[in-house]
N, C-alpha and C. Protein backbone atom coordinates (compact mmCIF):
# COMPACT_ATOMS: atom_id res chain seq x y z
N UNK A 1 -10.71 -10.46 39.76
CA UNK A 1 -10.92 -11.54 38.81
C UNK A 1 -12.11 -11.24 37.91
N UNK A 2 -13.00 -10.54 38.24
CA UNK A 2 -14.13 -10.34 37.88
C UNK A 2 -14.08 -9.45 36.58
N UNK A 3 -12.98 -8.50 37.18
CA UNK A 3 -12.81 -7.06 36.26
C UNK A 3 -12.06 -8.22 34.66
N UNK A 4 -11.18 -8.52 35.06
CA UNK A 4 -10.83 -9.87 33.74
C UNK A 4 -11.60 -10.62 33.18
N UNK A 5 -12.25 -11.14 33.59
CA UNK A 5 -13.55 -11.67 32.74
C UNK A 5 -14.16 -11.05 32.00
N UNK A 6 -14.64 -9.29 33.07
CA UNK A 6 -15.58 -8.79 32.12
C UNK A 6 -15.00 -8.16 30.99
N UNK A 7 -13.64 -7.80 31.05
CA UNK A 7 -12.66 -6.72 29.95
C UNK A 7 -12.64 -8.05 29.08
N UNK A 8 -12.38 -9.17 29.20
CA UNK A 8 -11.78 -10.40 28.46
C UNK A 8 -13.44 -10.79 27.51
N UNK A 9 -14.46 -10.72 28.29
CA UNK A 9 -15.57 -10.98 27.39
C UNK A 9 -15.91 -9.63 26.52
N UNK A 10 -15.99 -8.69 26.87
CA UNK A 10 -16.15 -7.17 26.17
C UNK A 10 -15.31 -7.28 24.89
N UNK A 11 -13.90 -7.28 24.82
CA UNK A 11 -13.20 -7.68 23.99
C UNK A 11 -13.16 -8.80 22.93
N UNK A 12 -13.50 -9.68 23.74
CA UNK A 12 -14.32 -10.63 22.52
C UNK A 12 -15.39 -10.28 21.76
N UNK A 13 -16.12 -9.81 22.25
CA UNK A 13 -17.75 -9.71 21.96
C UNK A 13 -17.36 -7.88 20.88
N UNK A 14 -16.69 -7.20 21.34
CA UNK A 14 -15.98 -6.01 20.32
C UNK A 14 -15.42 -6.60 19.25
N UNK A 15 -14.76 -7.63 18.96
CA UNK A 15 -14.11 -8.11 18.21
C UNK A 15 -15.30 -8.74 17.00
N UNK A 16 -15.79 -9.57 17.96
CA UNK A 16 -17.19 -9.89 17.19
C UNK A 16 -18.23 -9.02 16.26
N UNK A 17 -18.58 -8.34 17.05
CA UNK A 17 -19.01 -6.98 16.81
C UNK A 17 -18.90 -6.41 15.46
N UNK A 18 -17.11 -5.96 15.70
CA UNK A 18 -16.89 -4.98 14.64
C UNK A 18 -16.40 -6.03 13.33
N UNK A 19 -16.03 -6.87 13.78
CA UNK A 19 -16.01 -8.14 12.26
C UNK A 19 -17.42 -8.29 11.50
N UNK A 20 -18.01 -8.26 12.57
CA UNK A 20 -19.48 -8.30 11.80
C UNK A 20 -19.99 -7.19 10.36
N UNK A 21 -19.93 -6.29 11.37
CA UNK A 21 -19.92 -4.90 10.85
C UNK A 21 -19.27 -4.67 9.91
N UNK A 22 -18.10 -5.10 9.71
CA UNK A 22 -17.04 -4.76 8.72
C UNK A 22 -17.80 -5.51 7.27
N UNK A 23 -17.69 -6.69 7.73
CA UNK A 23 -18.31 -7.72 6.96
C UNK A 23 -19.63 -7.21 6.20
N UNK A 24 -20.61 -6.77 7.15
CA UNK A 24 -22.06 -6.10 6.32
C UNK A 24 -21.86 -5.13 5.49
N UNK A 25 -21.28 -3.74 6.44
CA UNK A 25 -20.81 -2.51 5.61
C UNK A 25 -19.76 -2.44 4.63
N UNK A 26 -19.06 -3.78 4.10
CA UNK A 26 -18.16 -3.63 3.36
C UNK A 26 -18.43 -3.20 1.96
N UNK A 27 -18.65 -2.56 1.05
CA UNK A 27 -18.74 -1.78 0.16
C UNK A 27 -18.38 -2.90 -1.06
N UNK A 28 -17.52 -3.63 -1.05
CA UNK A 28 -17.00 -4.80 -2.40
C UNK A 28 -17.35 -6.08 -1.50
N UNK A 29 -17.46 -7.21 -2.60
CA UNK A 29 -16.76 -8.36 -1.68
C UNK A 29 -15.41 -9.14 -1.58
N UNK A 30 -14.94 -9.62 -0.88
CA UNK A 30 -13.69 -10.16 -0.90
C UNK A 30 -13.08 -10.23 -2.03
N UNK A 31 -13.53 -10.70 -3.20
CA UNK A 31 -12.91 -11.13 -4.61
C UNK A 31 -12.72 -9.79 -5.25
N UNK A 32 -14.23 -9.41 -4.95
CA UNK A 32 -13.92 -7.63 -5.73
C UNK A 32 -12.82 -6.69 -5.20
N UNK A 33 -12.73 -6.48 -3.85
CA UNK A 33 -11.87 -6.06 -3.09
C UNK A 33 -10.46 -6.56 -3.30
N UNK A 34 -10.30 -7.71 -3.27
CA UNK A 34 -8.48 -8.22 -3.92
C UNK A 34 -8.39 -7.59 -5.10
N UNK A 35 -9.61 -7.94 -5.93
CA UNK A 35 -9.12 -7.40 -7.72
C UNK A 35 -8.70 -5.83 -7.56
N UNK A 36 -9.50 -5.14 -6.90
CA UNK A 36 -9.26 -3.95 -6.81
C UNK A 36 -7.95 -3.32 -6.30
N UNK A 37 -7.56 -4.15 -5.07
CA UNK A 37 -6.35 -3.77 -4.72
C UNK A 37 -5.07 -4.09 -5.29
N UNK A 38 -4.94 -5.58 -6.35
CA UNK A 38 -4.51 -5.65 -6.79
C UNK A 38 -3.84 -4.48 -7.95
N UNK A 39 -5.00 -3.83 -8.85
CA UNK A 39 -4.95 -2.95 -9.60
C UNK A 39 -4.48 -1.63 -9.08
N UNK A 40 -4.74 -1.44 -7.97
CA UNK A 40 -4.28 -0.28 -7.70
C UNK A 40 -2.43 -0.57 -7.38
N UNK A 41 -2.01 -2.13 -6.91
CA UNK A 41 -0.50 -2.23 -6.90
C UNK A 41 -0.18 -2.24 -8.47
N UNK A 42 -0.80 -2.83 -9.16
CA UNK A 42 -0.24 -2.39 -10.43
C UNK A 42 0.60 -1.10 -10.97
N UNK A 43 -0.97 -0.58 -10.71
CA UNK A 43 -0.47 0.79 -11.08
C UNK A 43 0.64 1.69 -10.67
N UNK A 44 0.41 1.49 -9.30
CA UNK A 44 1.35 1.91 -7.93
C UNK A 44 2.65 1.41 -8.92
N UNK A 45 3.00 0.11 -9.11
CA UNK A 45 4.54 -0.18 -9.56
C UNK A 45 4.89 0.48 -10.88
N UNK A 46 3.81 0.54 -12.00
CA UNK A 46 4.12 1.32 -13.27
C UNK A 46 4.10 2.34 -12.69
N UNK A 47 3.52 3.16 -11.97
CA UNK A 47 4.63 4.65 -11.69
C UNK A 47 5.50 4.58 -11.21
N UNK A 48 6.09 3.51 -10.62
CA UNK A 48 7.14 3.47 -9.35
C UNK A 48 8.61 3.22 -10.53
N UNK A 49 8.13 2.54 -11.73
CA UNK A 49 8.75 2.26 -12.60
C UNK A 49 9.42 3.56 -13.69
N UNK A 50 8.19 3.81 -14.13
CA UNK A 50 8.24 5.04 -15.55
C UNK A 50 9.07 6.03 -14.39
N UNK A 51 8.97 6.64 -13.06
CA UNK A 51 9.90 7.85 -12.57
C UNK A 51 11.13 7.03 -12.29
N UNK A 52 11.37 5.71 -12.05
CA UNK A 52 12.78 5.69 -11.86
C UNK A 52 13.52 5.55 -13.14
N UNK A 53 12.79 5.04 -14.22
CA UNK A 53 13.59 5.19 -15.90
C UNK A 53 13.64 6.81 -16.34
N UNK A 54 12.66 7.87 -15.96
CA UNK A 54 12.96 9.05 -15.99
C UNK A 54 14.17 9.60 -15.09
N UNK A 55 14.20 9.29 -13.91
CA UNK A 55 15.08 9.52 -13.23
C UNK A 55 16.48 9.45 -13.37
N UNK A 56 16.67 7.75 -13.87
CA UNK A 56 17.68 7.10 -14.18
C UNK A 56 18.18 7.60 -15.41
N UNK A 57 17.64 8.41 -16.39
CA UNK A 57 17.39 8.96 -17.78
C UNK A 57 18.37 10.40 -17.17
N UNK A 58 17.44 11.31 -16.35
CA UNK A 58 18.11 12.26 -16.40
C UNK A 58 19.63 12.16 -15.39
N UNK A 59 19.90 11.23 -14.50
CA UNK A 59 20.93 11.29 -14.21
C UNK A 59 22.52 10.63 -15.07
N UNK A 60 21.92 9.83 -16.07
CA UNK A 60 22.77 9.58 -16.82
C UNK A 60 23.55 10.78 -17.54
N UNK A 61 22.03 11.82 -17.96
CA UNK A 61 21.97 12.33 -19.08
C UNK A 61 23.45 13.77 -18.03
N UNK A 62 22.99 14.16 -16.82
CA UNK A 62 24.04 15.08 -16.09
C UNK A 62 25.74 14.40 -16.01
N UNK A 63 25.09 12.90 -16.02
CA UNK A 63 26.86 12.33 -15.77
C UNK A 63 27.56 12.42 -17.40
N UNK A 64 26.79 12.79 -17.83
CA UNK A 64 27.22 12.32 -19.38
C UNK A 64 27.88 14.10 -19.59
N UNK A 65 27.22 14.92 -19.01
CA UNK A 65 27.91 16.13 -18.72
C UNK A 65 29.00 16.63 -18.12
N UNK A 66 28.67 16.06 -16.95
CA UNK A 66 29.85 15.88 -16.27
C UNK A 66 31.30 15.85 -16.90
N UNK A 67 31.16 13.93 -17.04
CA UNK A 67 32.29 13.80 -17.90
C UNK A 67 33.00 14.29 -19.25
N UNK A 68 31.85 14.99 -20.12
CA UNK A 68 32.72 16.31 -21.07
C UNK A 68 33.13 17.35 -20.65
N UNK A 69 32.53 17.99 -19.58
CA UNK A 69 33.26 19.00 -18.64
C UNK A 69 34.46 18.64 -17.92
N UNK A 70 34.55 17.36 -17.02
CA UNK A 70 36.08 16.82 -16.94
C UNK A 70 37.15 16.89 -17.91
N UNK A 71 36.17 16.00 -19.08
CA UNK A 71 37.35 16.06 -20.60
C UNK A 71 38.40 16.95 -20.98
N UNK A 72 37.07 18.70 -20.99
CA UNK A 72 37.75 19.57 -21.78
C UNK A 72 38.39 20.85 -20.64
């Protein structure tokens, strides 16, 4: 019973701990940190975007081959 208590308080008190820590050493603060991550999904989706219209670009552009090679 003892060994549970003490793993069950350790764990708390780790938890505590490293929240703390996180909290001091955090480099932005909360607001700065959302804005930031926000921007980086931005970006993340405009590339995710511009390669699938390239993509979508050049596979048209092979089907469009395709089908004159069927044609003739």
């Amino acid at each position: 019973m003892r060994k549970a208590i003490a793993f069950t308080f350790g764990a708390v008190l780790g938890g505590v701990l490293g929240g703390l820590a996180a909290l001091l050493l955090a480099p932005h603060s909360g607001k700065e940190l959302r804005s930031a991550i926000q921007q980086q999904v931005n970006n993340i989706q405009i590339e995710i975007k511009e390669a699938a219209q390239k993509k979508r670009a050049e596979l048209e552009e092979q089907l469009e081959l395709l089908i004159e090679q069927k044609k003739s």
